[in-house]
N, C-alpha and C. Protein backbone atom coordinates (compact mmCIF):
# COMPACT_ATOMS: atom_id res chain seq x y z
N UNK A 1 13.94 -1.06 6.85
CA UNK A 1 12.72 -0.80 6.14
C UNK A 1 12.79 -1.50 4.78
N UNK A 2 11.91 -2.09 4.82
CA UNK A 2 11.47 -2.66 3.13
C UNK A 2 10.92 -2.09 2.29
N UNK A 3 11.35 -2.76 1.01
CA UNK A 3 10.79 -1.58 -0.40
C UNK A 3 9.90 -3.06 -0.80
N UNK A 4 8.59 -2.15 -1.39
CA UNK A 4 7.94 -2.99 -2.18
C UNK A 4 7.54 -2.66 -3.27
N UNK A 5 7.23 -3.46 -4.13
CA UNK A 5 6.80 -3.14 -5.61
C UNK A 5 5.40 -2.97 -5.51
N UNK A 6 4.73 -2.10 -6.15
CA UNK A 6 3.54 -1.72 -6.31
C UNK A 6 3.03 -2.02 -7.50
N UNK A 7 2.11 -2.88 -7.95
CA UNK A 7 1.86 -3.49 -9.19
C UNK A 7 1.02 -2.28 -10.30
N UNK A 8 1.11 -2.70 -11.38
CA UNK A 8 1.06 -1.91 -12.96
C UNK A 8 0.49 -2.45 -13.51
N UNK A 9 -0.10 -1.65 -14.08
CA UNK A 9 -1.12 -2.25 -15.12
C UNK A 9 -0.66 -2.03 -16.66
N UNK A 10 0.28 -3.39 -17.40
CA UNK A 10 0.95 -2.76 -18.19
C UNK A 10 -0.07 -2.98 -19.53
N UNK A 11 -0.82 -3.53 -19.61
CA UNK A 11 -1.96 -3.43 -20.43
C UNK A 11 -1.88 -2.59 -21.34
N UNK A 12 -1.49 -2.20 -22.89
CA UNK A 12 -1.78 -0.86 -23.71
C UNK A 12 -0.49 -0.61 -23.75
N UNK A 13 0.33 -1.22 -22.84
CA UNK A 13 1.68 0.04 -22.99
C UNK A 13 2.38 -0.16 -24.32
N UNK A 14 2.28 -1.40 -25.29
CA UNK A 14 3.09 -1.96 -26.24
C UNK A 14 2.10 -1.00 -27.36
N UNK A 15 1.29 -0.87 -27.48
CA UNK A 15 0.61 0.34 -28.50
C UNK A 15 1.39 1.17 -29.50
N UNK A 16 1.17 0.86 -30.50
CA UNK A 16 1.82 2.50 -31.18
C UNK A 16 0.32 3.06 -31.73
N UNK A 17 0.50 4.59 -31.71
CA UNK A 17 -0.49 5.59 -32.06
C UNK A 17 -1.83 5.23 -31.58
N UNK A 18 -1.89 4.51 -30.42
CA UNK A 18 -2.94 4.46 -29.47
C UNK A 18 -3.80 3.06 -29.80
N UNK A 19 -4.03 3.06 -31.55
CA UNK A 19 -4.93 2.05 -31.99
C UNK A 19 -4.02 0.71 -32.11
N UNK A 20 -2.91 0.91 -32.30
CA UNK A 20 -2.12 -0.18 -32.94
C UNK A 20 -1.58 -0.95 -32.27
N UNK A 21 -1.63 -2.48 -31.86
CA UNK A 21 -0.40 -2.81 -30.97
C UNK A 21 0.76 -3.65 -32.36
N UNK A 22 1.10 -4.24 -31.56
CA UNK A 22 2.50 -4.53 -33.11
C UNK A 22 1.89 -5.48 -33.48
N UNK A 23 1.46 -6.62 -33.13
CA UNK A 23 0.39 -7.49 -34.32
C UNK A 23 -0.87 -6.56 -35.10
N UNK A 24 -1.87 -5.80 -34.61
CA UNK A 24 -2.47 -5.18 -35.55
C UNK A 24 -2.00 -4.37 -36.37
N UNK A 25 -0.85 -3.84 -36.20
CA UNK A 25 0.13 -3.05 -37.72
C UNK A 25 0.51 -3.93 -38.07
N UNK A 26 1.27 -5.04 -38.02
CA UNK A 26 1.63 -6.34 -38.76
C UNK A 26 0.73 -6.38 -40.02
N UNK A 27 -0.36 -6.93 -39.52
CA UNK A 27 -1.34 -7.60 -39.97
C UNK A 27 -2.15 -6.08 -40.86
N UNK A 28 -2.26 -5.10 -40.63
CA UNK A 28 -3.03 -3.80 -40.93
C UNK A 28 -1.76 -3.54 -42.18
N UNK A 29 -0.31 -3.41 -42.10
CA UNK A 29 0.83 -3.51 -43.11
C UNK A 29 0.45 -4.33 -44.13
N UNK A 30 0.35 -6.07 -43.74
CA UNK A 30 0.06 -7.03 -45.06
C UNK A 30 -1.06 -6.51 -45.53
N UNK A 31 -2.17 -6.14 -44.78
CA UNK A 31 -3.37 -5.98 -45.68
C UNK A 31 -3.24 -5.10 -46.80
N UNK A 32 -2.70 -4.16 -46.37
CA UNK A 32 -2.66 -2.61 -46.84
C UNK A 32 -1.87 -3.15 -48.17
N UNK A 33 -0.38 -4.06 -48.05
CA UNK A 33 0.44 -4.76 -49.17
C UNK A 33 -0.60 -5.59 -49.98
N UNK A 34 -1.50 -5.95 -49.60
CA UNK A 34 -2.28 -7.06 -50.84
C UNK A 34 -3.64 -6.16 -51.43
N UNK A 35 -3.57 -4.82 -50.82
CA UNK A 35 -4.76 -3.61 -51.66
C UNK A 35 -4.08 -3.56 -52.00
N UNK A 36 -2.57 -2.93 -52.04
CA UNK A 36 -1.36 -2.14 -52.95
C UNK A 36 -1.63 -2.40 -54.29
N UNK A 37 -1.72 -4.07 -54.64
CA UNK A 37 -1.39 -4.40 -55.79
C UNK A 37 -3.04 -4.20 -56.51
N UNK A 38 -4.06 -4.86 -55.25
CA UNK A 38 -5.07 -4.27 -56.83
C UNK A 38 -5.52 -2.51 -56.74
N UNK A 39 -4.88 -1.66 -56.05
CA UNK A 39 -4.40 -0.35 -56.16
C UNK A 39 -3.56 0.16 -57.82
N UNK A 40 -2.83 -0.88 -57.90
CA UNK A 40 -2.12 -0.42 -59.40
C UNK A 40 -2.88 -1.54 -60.48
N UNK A 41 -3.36 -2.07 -59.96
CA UNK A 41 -4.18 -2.53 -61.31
C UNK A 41 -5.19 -1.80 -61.71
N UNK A 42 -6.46 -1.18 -61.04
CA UNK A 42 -7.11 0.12 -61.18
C UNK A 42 -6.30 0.82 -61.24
N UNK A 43 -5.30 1.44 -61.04
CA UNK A 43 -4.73 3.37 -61.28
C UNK A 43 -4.04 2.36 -63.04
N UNK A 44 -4.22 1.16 -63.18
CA UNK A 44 -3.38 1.38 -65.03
C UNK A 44 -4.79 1.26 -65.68
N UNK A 45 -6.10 1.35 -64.85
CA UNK A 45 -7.42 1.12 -66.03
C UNK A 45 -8.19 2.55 -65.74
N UNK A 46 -7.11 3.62 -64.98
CA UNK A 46 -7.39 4.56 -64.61
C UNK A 46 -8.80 4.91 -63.75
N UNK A 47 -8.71 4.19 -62.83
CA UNK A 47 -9.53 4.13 -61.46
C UNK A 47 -8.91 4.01 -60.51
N UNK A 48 -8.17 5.10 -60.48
CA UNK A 48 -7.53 5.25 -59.03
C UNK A 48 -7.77 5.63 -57.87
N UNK A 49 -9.10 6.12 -57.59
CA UNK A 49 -10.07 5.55 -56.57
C UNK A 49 -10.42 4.68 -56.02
N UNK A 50 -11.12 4.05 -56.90
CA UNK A 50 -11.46 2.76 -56.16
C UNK A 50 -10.53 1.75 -55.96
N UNK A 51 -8.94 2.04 -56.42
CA UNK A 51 -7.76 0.86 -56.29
C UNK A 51 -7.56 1.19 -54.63
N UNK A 52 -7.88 2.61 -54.58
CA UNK A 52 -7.13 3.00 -52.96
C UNK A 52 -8.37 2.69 -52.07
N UNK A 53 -9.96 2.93 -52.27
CA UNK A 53 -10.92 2.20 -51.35
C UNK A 53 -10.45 0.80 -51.22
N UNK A 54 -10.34 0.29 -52.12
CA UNK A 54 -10.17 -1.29 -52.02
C UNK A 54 -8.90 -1.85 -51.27
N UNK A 55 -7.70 -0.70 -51.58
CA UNK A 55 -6.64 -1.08 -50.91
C UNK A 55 -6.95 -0.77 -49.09
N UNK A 56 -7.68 0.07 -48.72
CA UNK A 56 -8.23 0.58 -47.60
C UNK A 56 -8.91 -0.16 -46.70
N UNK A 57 -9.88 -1.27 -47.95
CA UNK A 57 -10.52 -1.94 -47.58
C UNK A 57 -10.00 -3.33 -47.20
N UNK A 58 -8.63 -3.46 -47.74
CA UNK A 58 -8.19 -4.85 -47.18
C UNK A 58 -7.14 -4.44 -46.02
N UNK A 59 -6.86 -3.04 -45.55
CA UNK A 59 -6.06 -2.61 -44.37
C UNK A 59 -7.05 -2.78 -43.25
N UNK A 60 -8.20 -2.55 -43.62
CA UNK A 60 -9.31 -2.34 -42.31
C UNK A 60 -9.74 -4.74 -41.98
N UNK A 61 -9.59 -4.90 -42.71
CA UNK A 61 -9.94 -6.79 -42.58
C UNK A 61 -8.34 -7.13 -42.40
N UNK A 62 -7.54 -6.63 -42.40
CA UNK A 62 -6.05 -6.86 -41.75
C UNK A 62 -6.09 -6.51 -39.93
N UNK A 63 -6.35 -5.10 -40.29
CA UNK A 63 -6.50 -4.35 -38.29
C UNK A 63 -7.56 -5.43 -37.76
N UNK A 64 -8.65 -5.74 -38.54
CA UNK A 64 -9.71 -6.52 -37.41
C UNK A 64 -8.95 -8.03 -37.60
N UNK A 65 -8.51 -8.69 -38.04
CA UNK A 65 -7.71 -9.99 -38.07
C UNK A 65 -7.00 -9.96 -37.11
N UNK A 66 -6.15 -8.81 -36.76
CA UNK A 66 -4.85 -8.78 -36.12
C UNK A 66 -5.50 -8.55 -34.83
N UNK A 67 -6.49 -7.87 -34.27
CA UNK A 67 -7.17 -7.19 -33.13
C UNK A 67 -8.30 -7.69 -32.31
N UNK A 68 -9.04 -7.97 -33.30
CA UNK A 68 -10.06 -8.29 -32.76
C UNK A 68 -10.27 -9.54 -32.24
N UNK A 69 -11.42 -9.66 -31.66
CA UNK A 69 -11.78 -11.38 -30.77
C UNK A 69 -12.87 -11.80 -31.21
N UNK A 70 -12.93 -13.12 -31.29
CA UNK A 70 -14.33 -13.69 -32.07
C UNK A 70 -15.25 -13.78 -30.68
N UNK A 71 -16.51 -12.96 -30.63
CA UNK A 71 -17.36 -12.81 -29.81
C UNK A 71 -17.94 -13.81 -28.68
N UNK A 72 -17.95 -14.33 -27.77
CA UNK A 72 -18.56 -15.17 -27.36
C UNK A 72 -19.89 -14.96 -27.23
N UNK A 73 -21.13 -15.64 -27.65
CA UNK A 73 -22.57 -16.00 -27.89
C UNK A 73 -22.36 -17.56 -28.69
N UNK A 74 -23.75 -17.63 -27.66
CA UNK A 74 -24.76 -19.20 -27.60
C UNK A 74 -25.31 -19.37 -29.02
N UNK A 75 -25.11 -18.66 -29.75
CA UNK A 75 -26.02 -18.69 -31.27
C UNK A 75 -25.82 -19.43 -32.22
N UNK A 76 -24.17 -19.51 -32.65
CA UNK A 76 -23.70 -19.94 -33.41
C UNK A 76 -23.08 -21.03 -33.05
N UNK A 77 -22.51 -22.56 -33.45
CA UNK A 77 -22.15 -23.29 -33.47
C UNK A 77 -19.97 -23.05 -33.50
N UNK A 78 -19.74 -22.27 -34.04
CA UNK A 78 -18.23 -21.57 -34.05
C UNK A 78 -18.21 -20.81 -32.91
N UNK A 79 -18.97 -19.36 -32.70
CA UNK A 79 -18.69 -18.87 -31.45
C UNK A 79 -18.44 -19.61 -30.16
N UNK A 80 -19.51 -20.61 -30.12
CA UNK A 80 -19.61 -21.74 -28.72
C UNK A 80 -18.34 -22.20 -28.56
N UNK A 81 -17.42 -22.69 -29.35
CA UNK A 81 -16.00 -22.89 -29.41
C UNK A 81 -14.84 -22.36 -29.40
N UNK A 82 -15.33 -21.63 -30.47
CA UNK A 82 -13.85 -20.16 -30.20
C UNK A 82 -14.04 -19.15 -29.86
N UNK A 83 -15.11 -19.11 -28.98
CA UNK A 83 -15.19 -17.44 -28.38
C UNK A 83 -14.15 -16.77 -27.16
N UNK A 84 -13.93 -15.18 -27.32
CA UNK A 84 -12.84 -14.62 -26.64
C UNK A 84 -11.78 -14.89 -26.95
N UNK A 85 -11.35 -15.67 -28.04
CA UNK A 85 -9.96 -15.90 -28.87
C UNK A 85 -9.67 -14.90 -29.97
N UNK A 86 -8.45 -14.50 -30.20
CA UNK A 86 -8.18 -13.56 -31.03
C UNK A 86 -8.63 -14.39 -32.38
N UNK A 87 -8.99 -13.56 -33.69
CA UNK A 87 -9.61 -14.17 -34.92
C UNK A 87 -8.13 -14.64 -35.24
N UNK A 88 -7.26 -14.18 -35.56
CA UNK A 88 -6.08 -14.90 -36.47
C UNK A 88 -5.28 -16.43 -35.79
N UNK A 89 -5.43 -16.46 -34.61
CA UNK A 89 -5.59 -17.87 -33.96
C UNK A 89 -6.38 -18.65 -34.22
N UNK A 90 -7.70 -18.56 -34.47
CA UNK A 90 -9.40 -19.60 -34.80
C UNK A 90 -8.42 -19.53 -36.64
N UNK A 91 -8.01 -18.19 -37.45
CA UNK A 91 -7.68 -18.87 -38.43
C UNK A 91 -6.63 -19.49 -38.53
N UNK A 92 -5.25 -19.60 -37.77
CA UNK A 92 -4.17 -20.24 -37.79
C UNK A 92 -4.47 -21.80 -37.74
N UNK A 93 -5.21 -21.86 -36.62
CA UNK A 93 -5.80 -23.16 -36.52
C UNK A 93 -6.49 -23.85 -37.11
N UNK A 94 -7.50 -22.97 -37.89
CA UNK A 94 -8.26 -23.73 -39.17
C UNK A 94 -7.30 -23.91 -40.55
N UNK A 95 -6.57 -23.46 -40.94
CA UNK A 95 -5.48 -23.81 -42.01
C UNK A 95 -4.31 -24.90 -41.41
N UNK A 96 -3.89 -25.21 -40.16
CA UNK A 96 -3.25 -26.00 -39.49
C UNK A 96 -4.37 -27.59 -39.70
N UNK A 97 -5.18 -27.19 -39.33
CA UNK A 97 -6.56 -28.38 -39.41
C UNK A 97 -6.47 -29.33 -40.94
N UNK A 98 -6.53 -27.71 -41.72
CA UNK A 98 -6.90 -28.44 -43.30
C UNK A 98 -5.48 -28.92 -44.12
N UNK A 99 -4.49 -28.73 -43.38
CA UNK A 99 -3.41 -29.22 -43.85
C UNK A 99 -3.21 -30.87 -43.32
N UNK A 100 -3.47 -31.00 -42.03
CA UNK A 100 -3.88 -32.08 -41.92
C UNK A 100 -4.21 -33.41 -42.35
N UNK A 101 -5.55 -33.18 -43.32
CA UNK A 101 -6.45 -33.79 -44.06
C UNK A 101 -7.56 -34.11 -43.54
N UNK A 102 -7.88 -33.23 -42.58
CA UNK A 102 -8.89 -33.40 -42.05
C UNK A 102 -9.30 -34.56 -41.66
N UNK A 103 -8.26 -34.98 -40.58
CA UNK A 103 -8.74 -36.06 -39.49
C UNK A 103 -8.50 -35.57 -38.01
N UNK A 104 -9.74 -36.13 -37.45
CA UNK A 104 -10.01 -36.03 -36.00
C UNK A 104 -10.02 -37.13 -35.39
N UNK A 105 -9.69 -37.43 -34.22
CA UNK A 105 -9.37 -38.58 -33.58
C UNK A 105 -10.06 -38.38 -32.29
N UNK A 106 -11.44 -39.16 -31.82
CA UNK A 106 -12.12 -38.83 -30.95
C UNK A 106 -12.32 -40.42 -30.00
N UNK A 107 -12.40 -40.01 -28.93
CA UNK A 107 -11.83 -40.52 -28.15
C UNK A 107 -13.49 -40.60 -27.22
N UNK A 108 -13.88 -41.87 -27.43
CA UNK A 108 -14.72 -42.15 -26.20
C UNK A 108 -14.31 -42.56 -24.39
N UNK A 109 -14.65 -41.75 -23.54
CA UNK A 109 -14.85 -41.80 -21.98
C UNK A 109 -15.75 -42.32 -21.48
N UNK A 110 -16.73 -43.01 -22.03
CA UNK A 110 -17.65 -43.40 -21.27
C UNK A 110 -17.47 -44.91 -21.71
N UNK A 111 -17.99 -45.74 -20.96
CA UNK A 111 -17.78 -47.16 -20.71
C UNK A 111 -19.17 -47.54 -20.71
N UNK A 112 -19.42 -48.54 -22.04
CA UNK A 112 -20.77 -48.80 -22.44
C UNK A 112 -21.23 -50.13 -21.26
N UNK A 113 -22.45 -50.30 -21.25
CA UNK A 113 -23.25 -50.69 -20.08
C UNK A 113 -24.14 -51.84 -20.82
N UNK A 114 -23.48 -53.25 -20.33
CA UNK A 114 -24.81 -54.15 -21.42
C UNK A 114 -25.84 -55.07 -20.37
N UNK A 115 -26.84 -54.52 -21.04
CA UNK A 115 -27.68 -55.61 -20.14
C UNK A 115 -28.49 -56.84 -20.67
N UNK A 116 -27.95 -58.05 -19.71
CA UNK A 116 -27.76 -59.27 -20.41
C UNK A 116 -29.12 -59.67 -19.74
């Protein structure tokens, strides 16, 4: 008798606390580290409120960096290209681009047609 493997759906399993997988805490960590600091620049002008909204506010544009996917729709000229790609890839690649110097190297396929 043979044993067989019965396939899994391991999808989710790398998760911590349900929302997180380890790139969106990565990325949800740095954010949270670059509110930190204007966190203590308000709590020394004694607005220590709004240092921690703001620090909050760059944890929440960290989680969607790290998580989210740039939408696919016909609307926009960017979506048409990078849609269903995670956002921090479309940005890895756009800072990879501009380091560059912004050259593209395009390449014609079609074979022009003269009529004599």
């Amino acid at each position: 008798m043979r044993t067989h493997e019965i396939p899994r759906n391991y999808k989710g399993e790398g998760r911590i606390l349900y929302i997180f997988s380890t790139k969106g805490l990565i990325y949800t960590t740095v954010g949270a580290g670059v509110g930190l600091l204007f966190y203590f620049i308000f709590k020394m002008l004694g607005l220590s409120m709004v240092g921690f909204i703001i620090m909050l506010i760059f944890a929440a544009i960290g989680f969607a960096i790290g998580t989210l996917k740039v939408p696919e729709t016909t609307a926009f000229e960017i979506t048409k290209k990078t849609g269903g790609e995670n956002i921090d890839n479309v940005i890895m690649r756009w800072i990879k681009f501009k380091k560059n110097n912004n050259k593209i190297y395009v390449y014609n396929l079609e074979e022009e047609t003269k009529d004599e």
